[in-house]
C-alpha atoms as a PDB file:
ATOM      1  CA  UNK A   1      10.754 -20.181  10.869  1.00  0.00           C
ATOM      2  CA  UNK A   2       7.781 -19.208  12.503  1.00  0.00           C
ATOM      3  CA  UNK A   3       5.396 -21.260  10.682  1.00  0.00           C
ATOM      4  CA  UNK A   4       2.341 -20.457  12.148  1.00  0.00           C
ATOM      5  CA  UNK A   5       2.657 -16.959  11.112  1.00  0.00           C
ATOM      6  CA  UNK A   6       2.583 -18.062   7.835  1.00  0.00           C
ATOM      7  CA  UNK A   7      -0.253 -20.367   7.570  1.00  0.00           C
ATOM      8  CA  UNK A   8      -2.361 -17.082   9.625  1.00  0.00           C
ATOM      9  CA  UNK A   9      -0.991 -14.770   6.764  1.00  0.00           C
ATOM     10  CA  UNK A  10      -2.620 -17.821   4.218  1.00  0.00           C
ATOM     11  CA  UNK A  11      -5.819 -17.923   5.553  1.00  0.00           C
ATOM     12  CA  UNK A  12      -5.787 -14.204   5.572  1.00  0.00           C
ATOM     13  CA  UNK A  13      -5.340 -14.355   2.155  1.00  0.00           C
ATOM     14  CA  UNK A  14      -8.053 -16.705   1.346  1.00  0.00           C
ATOM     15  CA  UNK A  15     -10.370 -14.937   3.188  1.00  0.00           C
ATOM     16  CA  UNK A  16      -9.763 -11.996   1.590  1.00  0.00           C
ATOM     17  CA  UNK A  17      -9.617 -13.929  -1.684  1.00  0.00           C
ATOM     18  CA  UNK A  18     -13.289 -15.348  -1.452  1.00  0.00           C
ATOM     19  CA  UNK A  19     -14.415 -11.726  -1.062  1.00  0.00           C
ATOM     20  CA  UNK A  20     -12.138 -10.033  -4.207  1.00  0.00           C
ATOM     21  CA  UNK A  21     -12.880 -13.010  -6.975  1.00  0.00           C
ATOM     22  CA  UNK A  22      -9.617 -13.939  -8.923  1.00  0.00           C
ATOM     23  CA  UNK A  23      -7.106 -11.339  -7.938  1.00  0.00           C
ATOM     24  CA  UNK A  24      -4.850 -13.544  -5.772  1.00  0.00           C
ATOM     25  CA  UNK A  25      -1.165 -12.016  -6.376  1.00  0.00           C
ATOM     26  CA  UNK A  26      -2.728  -8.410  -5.967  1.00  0.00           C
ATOM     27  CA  UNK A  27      -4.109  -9.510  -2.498  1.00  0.00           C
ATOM     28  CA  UNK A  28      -0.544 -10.927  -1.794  1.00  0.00           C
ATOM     29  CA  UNK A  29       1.285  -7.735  -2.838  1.00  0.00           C
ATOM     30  CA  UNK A  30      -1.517  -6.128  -0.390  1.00  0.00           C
ATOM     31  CA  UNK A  31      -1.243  -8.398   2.807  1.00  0.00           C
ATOM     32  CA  UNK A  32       3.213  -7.809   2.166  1.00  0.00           C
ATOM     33  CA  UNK A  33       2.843  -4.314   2.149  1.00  0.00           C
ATOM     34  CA  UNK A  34       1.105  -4.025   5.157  1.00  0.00           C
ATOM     35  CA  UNK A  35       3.599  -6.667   6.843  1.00  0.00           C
ATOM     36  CA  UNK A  36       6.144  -4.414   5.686  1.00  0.00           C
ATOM     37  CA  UNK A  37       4.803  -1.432   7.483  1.00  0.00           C
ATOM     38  CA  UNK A  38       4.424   0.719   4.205  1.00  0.00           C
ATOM     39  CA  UNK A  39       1.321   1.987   2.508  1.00  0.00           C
ATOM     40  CA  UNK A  40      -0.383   0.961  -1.051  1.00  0.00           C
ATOM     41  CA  UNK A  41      -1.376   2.582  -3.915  1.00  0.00           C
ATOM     42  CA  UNK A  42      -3.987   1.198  -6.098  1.00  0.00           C
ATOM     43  CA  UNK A  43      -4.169   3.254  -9.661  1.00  0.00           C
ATOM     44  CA  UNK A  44      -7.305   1.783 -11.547  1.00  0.00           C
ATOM     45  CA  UNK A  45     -10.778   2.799 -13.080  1.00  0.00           C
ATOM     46  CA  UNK A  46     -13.930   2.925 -10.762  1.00  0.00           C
ATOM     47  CA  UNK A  47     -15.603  -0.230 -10.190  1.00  0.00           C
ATOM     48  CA  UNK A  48     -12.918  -3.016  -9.892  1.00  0.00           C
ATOM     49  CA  UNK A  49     -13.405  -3.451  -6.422  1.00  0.00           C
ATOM     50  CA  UNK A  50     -10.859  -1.208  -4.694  1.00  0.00           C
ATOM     51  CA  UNK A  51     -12.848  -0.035  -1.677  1.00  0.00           C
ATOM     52  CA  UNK A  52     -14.343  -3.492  -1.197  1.00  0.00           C
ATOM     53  CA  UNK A  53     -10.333  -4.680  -0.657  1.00  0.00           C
ATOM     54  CA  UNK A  54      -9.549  -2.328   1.631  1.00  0.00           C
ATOM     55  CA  UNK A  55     -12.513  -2.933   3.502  1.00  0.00           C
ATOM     56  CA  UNK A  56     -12.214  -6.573   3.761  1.00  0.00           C
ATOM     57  CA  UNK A  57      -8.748  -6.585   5.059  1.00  0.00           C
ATOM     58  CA  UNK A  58      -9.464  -4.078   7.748  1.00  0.00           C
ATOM     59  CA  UNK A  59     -12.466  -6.425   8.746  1.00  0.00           C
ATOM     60  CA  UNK A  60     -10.018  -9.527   8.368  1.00  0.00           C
ATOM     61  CA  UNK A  61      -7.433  -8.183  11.080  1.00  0.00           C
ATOM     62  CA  UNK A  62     -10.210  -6.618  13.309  1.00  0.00           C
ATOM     63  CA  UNK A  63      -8.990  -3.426  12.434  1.00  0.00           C
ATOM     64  CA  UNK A  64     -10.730  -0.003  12.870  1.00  0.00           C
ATOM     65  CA  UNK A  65     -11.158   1.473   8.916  1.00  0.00           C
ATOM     66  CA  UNK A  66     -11.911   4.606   7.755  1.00  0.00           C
ATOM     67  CA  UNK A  67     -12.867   6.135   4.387  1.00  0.00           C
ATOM     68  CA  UNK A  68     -12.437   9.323   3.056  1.00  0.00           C
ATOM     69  CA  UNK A  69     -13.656  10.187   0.049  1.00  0.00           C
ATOM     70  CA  UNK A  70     -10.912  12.982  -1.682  1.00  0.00           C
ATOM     71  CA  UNK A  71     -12.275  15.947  -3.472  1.00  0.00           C
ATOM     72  CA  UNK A  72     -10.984  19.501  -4.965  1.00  0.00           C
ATOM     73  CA  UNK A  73     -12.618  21.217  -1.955  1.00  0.00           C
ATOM     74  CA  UNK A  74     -11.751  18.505   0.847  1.00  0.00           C
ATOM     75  CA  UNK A  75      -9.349  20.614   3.490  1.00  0.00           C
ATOM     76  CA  UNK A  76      -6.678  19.330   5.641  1.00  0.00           C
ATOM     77  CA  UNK A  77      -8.922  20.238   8.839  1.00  0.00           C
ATOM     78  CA  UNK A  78     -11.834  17.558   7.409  1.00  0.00           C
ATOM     79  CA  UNK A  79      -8.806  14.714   7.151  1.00  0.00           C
ATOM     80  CA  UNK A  80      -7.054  15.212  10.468  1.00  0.00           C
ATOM     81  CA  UNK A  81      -9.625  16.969  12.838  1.00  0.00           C
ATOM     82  CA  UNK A  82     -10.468  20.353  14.138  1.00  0.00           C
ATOM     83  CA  UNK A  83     -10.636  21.865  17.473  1.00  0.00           C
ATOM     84  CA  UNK A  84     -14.556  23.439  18.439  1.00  0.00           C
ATOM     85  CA  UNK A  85     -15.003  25.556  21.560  1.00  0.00           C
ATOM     86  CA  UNK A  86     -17.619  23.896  23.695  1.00  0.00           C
ATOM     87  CA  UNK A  87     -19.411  26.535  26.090  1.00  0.00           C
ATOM     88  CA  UNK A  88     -20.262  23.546  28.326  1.00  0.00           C
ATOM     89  CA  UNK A  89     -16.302  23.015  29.115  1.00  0.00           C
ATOM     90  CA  UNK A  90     -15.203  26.349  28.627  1.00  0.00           C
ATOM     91  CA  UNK A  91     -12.171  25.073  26.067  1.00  0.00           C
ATOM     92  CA  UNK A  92     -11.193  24.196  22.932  1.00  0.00           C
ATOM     93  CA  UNK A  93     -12.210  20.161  22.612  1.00  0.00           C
ATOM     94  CA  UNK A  94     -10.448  18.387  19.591  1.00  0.00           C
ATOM     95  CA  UNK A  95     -12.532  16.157  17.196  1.00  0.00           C
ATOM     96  CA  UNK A  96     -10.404  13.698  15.686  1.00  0.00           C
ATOM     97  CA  UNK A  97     -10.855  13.298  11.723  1.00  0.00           C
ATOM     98  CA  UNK A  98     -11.047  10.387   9.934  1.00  0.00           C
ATOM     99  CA  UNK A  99      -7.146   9.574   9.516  1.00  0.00           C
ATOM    100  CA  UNK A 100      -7.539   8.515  13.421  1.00  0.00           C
ATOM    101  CA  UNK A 101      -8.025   5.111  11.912  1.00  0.00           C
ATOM    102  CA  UNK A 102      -5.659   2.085  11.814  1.00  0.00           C
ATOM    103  CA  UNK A 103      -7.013   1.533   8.156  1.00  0.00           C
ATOM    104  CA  UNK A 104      -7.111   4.697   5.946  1.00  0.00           C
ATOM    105  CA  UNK A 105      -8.916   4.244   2.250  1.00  0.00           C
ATOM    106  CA  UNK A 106      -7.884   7.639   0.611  1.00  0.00           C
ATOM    107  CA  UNK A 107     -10.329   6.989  -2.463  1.00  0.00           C
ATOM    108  CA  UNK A 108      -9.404   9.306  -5.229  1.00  0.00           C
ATOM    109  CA  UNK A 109      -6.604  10.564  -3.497  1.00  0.00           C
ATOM    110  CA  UNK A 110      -5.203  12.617  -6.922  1.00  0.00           C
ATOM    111  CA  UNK A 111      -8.950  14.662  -6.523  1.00  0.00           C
ATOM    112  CA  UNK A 112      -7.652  16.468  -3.538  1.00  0.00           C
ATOM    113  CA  UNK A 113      -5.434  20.194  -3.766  1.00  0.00           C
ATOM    114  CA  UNK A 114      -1.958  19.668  -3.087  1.00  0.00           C
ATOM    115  CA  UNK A 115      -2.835  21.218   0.623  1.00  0.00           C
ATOM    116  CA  UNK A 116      -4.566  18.309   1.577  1.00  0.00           C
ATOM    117  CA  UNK A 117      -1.963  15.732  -0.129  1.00  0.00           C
ATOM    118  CA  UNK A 118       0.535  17.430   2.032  1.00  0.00           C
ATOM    119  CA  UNK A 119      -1.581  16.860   5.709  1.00  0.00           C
ATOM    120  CA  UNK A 120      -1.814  13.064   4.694  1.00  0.00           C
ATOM    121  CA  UNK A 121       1.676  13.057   3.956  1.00  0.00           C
ATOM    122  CA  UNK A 122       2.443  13.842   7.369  1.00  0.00           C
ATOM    123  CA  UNK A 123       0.739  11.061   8.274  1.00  0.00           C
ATOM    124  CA  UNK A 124       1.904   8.265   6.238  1.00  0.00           C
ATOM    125  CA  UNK A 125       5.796   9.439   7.184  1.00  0.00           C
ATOM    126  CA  UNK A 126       5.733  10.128  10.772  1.00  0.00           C
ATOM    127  CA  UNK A 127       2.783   8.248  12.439  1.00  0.00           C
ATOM    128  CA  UNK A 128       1.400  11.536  13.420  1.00  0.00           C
ATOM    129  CA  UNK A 129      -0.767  14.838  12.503  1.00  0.00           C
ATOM    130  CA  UNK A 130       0.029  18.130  13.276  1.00  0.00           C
ATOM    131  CA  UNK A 131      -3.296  20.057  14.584  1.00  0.00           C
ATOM    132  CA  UNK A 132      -3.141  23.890  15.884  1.00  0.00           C
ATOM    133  CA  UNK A 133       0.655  23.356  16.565  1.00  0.00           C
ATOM    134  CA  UNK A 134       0.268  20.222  18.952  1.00  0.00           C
ATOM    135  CA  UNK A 135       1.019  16.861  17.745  1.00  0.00           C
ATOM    136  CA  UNK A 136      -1.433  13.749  18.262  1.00  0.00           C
ATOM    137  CA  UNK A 137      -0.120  10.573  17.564  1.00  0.00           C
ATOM    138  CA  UNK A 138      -1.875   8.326  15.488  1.00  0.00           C
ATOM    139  CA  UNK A 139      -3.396   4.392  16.042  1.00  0.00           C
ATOM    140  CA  UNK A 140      -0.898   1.501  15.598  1.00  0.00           C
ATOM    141  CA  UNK A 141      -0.750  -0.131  13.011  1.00  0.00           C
ATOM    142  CA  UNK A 142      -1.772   3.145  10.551  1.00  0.00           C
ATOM    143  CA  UNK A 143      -1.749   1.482   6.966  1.00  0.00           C
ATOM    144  CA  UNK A 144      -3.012   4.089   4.118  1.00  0.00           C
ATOM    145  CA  UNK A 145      -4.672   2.579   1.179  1.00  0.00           C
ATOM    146  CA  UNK A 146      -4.952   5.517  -1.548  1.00  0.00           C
ATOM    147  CA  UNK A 147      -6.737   4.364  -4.816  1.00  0.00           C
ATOM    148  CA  UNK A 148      -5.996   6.920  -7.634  1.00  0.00           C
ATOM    149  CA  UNK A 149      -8.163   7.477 -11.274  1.00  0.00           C
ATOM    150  CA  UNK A 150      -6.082   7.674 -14.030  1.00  0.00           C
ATOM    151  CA  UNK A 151      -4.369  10.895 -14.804  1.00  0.00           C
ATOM    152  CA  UNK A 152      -6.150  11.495 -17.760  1.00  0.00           C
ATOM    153  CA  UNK A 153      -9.191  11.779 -16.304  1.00  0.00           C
ATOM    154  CA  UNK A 154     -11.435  15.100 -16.063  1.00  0.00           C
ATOM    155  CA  UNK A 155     -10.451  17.209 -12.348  1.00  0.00           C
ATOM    156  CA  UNK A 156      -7.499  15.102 -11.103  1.00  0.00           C
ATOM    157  CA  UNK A 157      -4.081  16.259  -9.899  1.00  0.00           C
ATOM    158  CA  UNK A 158      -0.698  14.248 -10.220  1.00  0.00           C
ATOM    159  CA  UNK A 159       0.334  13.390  -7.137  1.00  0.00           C
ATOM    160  CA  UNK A 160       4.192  14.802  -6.157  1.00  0.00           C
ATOM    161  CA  UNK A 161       7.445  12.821  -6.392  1.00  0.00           C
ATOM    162  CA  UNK A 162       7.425  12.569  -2.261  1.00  0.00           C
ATOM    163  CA  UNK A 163       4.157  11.513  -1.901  1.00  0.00           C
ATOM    164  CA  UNK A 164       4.289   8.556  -4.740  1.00  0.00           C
ATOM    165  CA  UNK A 165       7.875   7.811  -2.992  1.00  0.00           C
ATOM    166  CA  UNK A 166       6.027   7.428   0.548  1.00  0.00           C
ATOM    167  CA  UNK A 167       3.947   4.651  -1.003  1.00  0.00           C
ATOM    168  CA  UNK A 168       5.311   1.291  -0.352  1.00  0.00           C
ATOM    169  CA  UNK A 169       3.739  -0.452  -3.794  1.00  0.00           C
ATOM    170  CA  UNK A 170       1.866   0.769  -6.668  1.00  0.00           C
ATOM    171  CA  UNK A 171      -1.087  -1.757  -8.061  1.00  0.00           C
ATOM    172  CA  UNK A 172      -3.631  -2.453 -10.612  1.00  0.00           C
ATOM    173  CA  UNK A 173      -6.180  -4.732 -10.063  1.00  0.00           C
ATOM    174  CA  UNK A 174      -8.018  -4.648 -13.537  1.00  0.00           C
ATOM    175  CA  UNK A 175     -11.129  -6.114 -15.072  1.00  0.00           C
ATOM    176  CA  UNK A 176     -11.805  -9.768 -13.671  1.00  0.00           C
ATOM    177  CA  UNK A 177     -11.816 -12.626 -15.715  1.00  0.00           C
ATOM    178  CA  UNK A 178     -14.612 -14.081 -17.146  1.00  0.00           C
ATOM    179  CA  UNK A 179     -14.908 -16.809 -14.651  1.00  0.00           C
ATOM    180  CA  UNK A 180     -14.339 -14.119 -11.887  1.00  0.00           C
ATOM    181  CA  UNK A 181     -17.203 -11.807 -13.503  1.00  0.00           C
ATOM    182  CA  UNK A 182     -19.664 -14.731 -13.308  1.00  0.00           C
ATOM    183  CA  UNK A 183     -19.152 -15.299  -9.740  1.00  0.00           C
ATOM    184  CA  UNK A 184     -19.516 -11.704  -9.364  1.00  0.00           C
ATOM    185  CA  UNK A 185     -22.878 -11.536 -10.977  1.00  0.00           C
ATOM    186  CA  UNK A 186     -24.158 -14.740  -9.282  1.00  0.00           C
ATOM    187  CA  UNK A 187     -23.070 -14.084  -6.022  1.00  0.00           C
ATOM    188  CA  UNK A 188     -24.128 -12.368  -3.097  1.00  0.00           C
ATOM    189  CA  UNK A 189     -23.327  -8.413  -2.405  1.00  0.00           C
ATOM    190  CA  UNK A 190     -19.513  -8.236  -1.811  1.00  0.00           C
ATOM    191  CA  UNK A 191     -20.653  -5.564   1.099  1.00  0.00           C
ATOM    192  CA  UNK A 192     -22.780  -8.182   2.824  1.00  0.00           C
ATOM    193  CA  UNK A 193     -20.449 -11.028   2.689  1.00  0.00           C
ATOM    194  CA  UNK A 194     -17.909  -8.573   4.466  1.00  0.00           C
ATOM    195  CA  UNK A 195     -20.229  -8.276   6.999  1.00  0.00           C
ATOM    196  CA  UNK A 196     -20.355 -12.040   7.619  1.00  0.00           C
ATOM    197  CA  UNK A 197     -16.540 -12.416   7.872  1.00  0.00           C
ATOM    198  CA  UNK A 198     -14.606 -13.393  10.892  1.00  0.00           C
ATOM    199  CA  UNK A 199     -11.043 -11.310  11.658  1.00  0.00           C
ATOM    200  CA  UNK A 200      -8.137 -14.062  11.188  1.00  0.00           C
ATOM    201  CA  UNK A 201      -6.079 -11.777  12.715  1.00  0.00           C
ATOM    202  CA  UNK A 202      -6.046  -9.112  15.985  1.00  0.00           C
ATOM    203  CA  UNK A 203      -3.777  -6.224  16.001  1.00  0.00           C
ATOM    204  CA  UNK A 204      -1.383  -8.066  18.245  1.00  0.00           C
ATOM    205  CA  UNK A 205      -1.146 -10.861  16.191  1.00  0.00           C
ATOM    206  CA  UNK A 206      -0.482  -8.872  13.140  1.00  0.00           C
ATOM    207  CA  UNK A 207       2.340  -6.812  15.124  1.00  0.00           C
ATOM    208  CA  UNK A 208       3.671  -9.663  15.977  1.00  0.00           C
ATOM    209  CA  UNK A 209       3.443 -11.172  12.059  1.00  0.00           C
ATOM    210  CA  UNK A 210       5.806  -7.789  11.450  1.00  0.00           C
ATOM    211  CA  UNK A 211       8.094  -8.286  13.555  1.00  0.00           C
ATOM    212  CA  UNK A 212       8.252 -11.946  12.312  1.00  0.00           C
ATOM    213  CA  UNK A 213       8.982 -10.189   8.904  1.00  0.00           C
ATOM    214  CA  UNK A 214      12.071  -8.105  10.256  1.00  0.00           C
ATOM    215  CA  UNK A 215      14.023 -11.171  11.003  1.00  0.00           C
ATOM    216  CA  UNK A 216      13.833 -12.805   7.651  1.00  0.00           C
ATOM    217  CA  UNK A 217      17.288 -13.026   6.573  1.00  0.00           C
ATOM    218  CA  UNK A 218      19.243 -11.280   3.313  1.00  0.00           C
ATOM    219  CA  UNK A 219      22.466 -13.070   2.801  1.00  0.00           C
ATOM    220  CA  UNK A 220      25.473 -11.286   1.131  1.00  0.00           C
ATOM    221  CA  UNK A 221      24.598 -12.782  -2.592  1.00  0.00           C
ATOM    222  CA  UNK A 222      21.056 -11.036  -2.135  1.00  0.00           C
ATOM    223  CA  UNK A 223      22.261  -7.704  -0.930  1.00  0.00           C
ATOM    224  CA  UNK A 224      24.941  -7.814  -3.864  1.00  0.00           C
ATOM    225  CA  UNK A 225      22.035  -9.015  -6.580  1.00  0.00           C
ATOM    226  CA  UNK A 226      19.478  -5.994  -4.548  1.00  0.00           C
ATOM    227  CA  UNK A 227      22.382  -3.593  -5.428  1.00  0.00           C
ATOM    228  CA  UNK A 228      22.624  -4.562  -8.968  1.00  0.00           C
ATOM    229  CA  UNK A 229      19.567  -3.880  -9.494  1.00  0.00           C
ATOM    230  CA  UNK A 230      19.695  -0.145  -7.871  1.00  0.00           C
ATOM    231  CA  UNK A 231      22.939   0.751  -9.416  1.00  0.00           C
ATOM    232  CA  UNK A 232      20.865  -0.428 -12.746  1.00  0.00           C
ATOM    233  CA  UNK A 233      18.007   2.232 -12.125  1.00  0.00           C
ATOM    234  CA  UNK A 234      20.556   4.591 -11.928  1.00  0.00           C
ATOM    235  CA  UNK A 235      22.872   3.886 -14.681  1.00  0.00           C
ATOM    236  CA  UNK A 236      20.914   6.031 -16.869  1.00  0.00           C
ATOM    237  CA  UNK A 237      20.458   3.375 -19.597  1.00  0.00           C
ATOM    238  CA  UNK A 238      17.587   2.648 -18.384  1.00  0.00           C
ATOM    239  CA  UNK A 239      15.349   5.752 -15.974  1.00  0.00           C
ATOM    240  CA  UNK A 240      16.142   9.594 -16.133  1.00  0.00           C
ATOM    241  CA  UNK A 241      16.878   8.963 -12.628  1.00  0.00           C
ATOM    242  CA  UNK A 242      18.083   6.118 -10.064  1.00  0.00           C
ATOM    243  CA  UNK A 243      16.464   4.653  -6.964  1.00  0.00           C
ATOM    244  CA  UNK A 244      17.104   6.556  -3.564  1.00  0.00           C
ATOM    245  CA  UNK A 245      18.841   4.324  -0.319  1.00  0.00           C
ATOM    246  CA  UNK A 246      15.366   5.120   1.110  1.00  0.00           C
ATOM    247  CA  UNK A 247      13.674   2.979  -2.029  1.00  0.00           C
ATOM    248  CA  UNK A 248      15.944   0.769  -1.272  1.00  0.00           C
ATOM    249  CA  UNK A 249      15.542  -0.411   2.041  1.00  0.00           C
ATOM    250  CA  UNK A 250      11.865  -0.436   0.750  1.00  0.00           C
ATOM    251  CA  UNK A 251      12.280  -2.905  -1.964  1.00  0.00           C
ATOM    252  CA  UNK A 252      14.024  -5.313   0.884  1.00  0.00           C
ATOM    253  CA  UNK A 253      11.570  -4.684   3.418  1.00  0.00           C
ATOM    254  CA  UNK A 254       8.599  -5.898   1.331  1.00  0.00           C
ATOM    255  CA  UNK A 255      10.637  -8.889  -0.441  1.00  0.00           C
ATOM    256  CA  UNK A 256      11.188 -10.159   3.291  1.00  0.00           C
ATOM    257  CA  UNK A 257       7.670 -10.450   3.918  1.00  0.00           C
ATOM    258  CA  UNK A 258       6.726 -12.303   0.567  1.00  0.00           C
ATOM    259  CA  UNK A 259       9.498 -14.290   1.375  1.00  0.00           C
ATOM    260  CA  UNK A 260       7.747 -14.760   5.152  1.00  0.00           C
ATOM    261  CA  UNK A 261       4.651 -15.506   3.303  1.00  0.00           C
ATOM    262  CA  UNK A 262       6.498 -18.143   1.343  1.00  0.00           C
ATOM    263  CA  UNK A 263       7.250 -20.051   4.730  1.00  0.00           C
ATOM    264  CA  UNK A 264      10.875 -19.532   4.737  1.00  0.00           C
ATOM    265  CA  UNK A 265      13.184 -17.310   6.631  1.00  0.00           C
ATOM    266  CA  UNK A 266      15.479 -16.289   4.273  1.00  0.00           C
ATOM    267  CA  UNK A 267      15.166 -13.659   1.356  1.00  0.00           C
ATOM    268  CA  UNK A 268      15.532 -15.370  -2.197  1.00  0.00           C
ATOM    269  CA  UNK A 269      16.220 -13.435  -5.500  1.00  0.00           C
ATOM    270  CA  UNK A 270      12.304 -14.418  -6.692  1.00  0.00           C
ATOM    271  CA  UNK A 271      10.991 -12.353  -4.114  1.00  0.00           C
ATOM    272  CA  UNK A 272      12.563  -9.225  -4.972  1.00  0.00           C
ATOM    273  CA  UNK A 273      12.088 -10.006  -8.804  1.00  0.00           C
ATOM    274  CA  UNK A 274       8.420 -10.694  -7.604  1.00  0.00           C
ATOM    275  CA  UNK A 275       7.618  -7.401  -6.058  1.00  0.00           C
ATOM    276  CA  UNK A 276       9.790  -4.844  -8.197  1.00  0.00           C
ATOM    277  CA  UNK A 277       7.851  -3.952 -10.523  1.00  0.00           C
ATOM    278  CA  UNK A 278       4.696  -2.790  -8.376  1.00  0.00           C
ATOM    279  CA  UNK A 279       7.552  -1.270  -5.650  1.00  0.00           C
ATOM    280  CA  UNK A 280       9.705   0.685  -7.629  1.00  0.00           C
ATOM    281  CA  UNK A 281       8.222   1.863 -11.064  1.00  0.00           C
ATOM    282  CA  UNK A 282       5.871   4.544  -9.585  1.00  0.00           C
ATOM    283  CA  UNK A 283       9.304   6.003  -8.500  1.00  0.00           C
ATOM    284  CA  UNK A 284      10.834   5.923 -11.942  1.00  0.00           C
ATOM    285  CA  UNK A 285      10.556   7.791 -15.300  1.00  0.00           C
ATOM    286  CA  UNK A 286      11.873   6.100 -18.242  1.00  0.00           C
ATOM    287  CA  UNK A 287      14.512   7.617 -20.164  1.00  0.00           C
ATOM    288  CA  UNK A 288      13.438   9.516 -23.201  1.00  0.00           C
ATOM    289  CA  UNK A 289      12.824   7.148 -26.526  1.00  0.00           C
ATOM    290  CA  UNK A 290      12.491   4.382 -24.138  1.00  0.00           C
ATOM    291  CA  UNK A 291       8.779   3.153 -25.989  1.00  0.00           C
ATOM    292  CA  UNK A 292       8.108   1.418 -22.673  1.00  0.00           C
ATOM    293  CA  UNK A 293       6.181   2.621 -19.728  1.00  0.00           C
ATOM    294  CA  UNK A 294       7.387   2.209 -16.376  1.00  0.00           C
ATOM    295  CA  UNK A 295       6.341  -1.322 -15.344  1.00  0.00           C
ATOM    296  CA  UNK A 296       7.555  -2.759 -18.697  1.00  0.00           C
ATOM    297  CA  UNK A 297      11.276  -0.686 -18.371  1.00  0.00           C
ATOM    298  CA  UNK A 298      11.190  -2.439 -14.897  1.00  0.00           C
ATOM    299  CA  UNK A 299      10.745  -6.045 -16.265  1.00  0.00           C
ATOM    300  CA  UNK A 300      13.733  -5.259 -18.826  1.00  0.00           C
ATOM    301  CA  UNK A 301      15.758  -4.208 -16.591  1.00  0.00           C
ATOM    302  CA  UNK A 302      15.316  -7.426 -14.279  1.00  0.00           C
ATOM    303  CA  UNK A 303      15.967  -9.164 -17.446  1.00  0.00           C
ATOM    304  CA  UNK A 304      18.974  -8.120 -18.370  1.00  0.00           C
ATOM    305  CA  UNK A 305      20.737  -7.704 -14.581  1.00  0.00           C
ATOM    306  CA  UNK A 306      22.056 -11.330 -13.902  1.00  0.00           C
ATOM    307  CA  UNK A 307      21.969 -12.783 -10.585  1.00  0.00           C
ATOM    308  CA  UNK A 308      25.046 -13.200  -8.457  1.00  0.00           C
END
């Protein structure tokens, strides 16, 4: 076990920690799903620091962030780029969007027309853009953090089944505690303490904190207990319908790094209990008559599925 990995991947956390007051496990389920090479969702009212998070970790692993802020009139061309005819070189010269970042905040991301959902699709699934019928690759490591109001809010569209699937986890970070709050309101400007911060991390280090992540082992008992739990979703006792292989594979991908965070090399049935709520429920719909929402059916379900 590669334990200095894991003590980097702590101080990360920390650091991130002293900047986003009280929201510890959230941070966690933040740091693993970038470890796990997926992309985060964070579904929550304005204010609760959501940009500031994203910020910080890009900051934190000396990472190049960008922000875009999603509207009804935003077009694909303003996310990805646009090629302008400059007289002074005769040709076409391309002028990379904002998505040519290694961290993406997609703020309001259910604002946007289901055109411009589609372009950062793209993006999130194949590491690319497609501009003018040439494809550009984009930076490594490319993590997307989309923050979406709640869907009963006034000019906001539900984001489609095969976007929500390409997110890795779905969180909330909520209203602070008290004790949170007053730190908050004492403290200095979360912006200007960002600022201030060191990166724990460089890009090599984190690539090599992923790769760290791939060879955390899943024995047998795991993968039977991981299965359970899928067959479960798709029982139809529980969700109209079932996990996909590809949710799957997600769900184990993201357990491995909590259990890398954890400082051990193998996969234990905590982690995946841990993480599947905020990795598979945005995925699910509960069945009709249910009187739970997704999160909650989740939690039952772990209940009730016993562990090999």
């Amino acid at each position: 076990m590669n334990s200095s990995v894991a003590r980097q991947i702590s101080r990360l956390v920390d650091q991130i920690g002293s900047v986003i007051v009280g929201k510890r496990s959230q941070i966690e389920d933040c740091v693993a799903c970038l470890l796990a090479g997926g992309h985060l969702l964070i579904e929550d009212v304005p204010g609760v620091g959501k940009t500031t998070l994203a910020h910080a970790l890009a900051v934190c692993l000396g990472l190049k962030f960008s922000r875009v802020q999603f509207t009804a009139d935003l077009m694909p061309s303003d996310l990805v780029g646009v090629s302008v005819f400059e007289r002074s070189k005769e040709a076409f010269v391309f002028h990379p969007g904002p998505v040519f970042a290694q961290v993406l905040l997609a703020d309001e991301i259910n604002r946007a027309g289901p055109k411009t959902q589609s372009a950062l699709l793209e993006a999130m699934e194949e590491q690319q853009v497609s501009v003018e019928n040439e494809t550009r690759a984009l930076p490594k490591p490319f993590f997307v953090i989309a923050t979406q109001n709640p869907t009963d809010q006034l000019g906001t569209y539900p984001l489609p089944e095969s976007q929500l699937d390409r997110f890795l986890l779905r969180i909330t970070l909520g209203y602070p505690d008290r004790a949170a709050e007053r730190a908050l309101l004492t403290g200095e400007d979360r912006r200007e303490l960002i600022t201030r911060m060191p990166a724990v991390m460089q890009p090599g280090e984190l690539e090599q904190a992923q790769q760290a992540v791939r060879k955390v082992l899943a024995a047998e008992a795991l993968l039977d207990y991981l299965q359970s739990l899928i067959a479960a979703t798709r029982s139809g006792q529980w969700f109209v319908e079932g996990l996909s292989p590809r949710a799957g594979i997600a769900v184990l991908r993201v357990a491995k790094a909590r259990a890398l965070m954890a400082q051990r090399d193998y996969v234990a049935p905590d982690d995946v209990q841990a993480i599947l709520p905020q990795a598979i429920a945005h995925r699910l719909q509960p069945i009709p008559g249910a009187g739970r929402g997704a999160i909650e059916q989740v939690r039952a379900m772990v209940e009730a599925t016993p562990i090999p």
